[in-house]
C-alpha atoms as a PDB file:
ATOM      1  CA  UNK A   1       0.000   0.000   0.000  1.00  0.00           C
ATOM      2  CA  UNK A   2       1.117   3.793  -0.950  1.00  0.00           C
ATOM      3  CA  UNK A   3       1.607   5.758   1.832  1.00  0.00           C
ATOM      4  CA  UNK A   4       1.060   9.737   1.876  1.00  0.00           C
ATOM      5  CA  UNK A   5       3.760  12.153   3.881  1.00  0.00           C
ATOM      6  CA  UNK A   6       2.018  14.035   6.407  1.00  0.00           C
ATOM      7  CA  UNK A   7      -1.187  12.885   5.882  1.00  0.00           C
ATOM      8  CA  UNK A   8      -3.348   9.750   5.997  1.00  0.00           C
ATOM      9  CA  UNK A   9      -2.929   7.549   2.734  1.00  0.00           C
ATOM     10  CA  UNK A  10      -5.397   8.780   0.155  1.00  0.00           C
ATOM     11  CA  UNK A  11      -7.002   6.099  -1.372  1.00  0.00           C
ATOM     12  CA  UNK A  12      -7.503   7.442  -4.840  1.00  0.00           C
ATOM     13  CA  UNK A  13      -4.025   8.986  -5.727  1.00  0.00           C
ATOM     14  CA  UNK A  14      -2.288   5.653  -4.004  1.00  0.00           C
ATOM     15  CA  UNK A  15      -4.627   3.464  -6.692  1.00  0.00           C
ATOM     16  CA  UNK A  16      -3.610   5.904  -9.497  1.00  0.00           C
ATOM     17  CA  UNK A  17      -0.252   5.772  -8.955  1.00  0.00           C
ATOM     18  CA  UNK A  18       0.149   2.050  -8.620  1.00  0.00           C
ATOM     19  CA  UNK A  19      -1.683   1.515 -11.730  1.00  0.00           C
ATOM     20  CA  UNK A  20       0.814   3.566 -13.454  1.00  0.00           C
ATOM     21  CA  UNK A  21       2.991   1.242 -12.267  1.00  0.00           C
ATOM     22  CA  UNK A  22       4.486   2.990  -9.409  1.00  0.00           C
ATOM     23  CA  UNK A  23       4.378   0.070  -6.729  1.00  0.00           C
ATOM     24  CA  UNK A  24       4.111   1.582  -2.991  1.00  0.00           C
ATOM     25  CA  UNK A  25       5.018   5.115  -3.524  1.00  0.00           C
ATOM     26  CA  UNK A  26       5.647   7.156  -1.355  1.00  0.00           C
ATOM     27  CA  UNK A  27       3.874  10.698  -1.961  1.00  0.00           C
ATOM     28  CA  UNK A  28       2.346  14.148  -0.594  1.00  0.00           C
ATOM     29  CA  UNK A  29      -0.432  15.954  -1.729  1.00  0.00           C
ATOM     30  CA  UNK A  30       1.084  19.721  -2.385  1.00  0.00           C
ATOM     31  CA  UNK A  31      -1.467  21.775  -2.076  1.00  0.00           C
ATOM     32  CA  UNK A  32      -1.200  23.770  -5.018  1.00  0.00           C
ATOM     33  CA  UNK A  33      -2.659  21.633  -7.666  1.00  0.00           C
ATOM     34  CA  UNK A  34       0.346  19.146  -7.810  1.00  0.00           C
ATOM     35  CA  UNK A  35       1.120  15.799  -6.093  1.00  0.00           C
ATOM     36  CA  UNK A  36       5.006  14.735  -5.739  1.00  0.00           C
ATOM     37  CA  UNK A  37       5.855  11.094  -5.388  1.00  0.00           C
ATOM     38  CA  UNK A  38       9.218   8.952  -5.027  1.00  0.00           C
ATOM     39  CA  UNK A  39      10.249   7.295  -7.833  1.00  0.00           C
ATOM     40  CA  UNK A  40      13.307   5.196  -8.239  1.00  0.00           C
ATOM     41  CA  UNK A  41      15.669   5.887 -11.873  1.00  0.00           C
ATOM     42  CA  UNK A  42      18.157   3.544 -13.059  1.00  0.00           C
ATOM     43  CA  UNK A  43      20.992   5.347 -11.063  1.00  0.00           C
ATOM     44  CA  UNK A  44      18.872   8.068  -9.162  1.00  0.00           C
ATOM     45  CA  UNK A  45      15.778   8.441  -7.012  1.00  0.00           C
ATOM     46  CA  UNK A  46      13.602  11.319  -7.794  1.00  0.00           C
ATOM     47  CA  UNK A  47      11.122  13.119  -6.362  1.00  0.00           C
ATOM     48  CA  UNK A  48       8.380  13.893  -9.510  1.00  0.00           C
ATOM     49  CA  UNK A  49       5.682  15.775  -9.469  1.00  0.00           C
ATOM     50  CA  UNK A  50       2.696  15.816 -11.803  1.00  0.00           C
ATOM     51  CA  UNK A  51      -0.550  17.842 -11.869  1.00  0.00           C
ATOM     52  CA  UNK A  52      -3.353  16.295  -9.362  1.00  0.00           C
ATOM     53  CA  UNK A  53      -6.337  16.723 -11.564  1.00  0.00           C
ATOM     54  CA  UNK A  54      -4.037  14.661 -13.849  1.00  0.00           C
ATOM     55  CA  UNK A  55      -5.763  10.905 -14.268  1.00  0.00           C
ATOM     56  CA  UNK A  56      -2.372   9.909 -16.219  1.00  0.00           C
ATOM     57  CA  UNK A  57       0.171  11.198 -13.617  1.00  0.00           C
ATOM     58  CA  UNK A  58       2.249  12.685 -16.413  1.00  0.00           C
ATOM     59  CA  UNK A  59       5.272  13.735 -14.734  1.00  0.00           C
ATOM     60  CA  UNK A  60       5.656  17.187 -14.772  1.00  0.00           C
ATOM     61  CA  UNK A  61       8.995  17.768 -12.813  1.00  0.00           C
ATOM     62  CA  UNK A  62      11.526  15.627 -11.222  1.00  0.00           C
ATOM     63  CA  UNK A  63      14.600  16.361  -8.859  1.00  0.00           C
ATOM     64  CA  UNK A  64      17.123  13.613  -8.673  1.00  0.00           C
ATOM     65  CA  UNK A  65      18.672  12.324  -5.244  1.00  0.00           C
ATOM     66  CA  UNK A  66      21.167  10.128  -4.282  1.00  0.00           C
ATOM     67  CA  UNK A  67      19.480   7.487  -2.858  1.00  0.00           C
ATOM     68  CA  UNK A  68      15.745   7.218  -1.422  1.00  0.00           C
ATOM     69  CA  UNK A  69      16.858   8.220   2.340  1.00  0.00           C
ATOM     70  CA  UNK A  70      17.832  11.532   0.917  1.00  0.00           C
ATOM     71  CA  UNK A  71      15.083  11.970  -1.342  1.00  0.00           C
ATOM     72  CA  UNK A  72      12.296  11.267   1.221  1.00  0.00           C
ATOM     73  CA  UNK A  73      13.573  13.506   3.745  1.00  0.00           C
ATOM     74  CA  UNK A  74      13.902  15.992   1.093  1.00  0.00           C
ATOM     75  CA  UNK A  75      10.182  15.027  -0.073  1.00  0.00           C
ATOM     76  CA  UNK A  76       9.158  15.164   4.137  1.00  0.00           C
ATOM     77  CA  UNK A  77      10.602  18.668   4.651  1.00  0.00           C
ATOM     78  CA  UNK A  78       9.757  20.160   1.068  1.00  0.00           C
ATOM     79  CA  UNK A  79       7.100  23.174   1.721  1.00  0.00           C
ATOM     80  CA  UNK A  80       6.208  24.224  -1.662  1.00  0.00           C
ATOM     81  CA  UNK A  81       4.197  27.138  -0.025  1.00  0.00           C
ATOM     82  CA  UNK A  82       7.547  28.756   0.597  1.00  0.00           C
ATOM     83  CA  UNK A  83      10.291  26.871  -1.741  1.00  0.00           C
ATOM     84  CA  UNK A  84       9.774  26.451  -5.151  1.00  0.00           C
ATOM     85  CA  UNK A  85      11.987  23.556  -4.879  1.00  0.00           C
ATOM     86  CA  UNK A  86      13.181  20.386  -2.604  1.00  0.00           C
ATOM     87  CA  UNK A  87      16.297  20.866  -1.778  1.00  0.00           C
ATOM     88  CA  UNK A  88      19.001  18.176  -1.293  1.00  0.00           C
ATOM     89  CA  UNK A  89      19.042  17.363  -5.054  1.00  0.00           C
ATOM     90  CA  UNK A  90      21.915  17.119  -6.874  1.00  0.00           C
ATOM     91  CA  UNK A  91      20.685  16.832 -10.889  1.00  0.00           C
ATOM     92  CA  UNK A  92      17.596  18.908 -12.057  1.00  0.00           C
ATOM     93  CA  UNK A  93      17.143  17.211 -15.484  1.00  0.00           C
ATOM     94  CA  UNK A  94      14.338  19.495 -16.733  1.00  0.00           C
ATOM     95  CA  UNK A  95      17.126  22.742 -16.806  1.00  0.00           C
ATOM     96  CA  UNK A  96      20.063  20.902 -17.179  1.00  0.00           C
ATOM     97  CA  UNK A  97      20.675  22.366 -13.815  1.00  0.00           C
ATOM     98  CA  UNK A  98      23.144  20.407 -10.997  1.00  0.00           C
ATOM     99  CA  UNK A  99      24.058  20.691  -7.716  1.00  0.00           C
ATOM    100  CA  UNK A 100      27.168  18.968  -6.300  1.00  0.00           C
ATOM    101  CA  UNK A 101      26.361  17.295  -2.942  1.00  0.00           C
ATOM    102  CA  UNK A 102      22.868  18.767  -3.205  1.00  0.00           C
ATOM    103  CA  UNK A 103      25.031  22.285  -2.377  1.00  0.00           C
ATOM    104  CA  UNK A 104      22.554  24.043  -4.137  1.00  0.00           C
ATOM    105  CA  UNK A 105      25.886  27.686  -3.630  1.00  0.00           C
ATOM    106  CA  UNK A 106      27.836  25.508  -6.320  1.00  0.00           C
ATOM    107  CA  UNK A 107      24.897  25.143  -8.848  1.00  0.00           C
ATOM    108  CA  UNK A 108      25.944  25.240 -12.329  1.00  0.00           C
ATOM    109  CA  UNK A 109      23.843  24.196 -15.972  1.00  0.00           C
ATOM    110  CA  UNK A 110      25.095  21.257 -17.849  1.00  0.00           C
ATOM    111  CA  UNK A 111      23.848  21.487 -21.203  1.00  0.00           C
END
């Protein structure tokens, strides 16, 4: 079963997801339209967000991490209210944008 950050799992999304084949992810409802989930990448996790009215859960952004620790603290503490962003993540693939050691003062665009 999917279970929701900060909140009791929410049926719907949870069944969405999974039937996109995302098996148990983890995920928060953001408040602004969007939900963010965990998904693992060949040599990345990321968090990935996609629009909640959405029934395909077409991603819409994704910030790579490390490993999943990193990424679901990163997805725990993430208040999109105030940061546009998580932050911890070291490869923004969307703007070519990276951050060694998630330092987000040594940011620098890899095109």
């Amino acid at each position: 079963m999917a279970r929701a950050l900060g909140a009791p799992p929410t049926m719907n999304i949870a069944q969405r997801l999974e039937q996109h084949g995302y098996w148990n992810p983890t995920f928060r409802v953001l408040g602004d339209g969007r939900i963010a989930w965990l998904r693992p990448f060949l040599f990345t996790v990321a968090i990935v967000t996609a629009d909640f009215d959405d029934p395909g859960c077409n991603i819409t952004n994704r910030w790579c991490y490390e490993n999943m620790a990193d990424a679901e603290l990163a997805l725990d503490r993430w208040n999109p209210k105030v940061e546009e962003e998580p932050q911890g993540w070291h490869r923004h693939p969307n703007s070519g944008r990276r951050r060694p050691q998630g330092d987000a003062s040594r940011e620098y665009v890899n095109l």
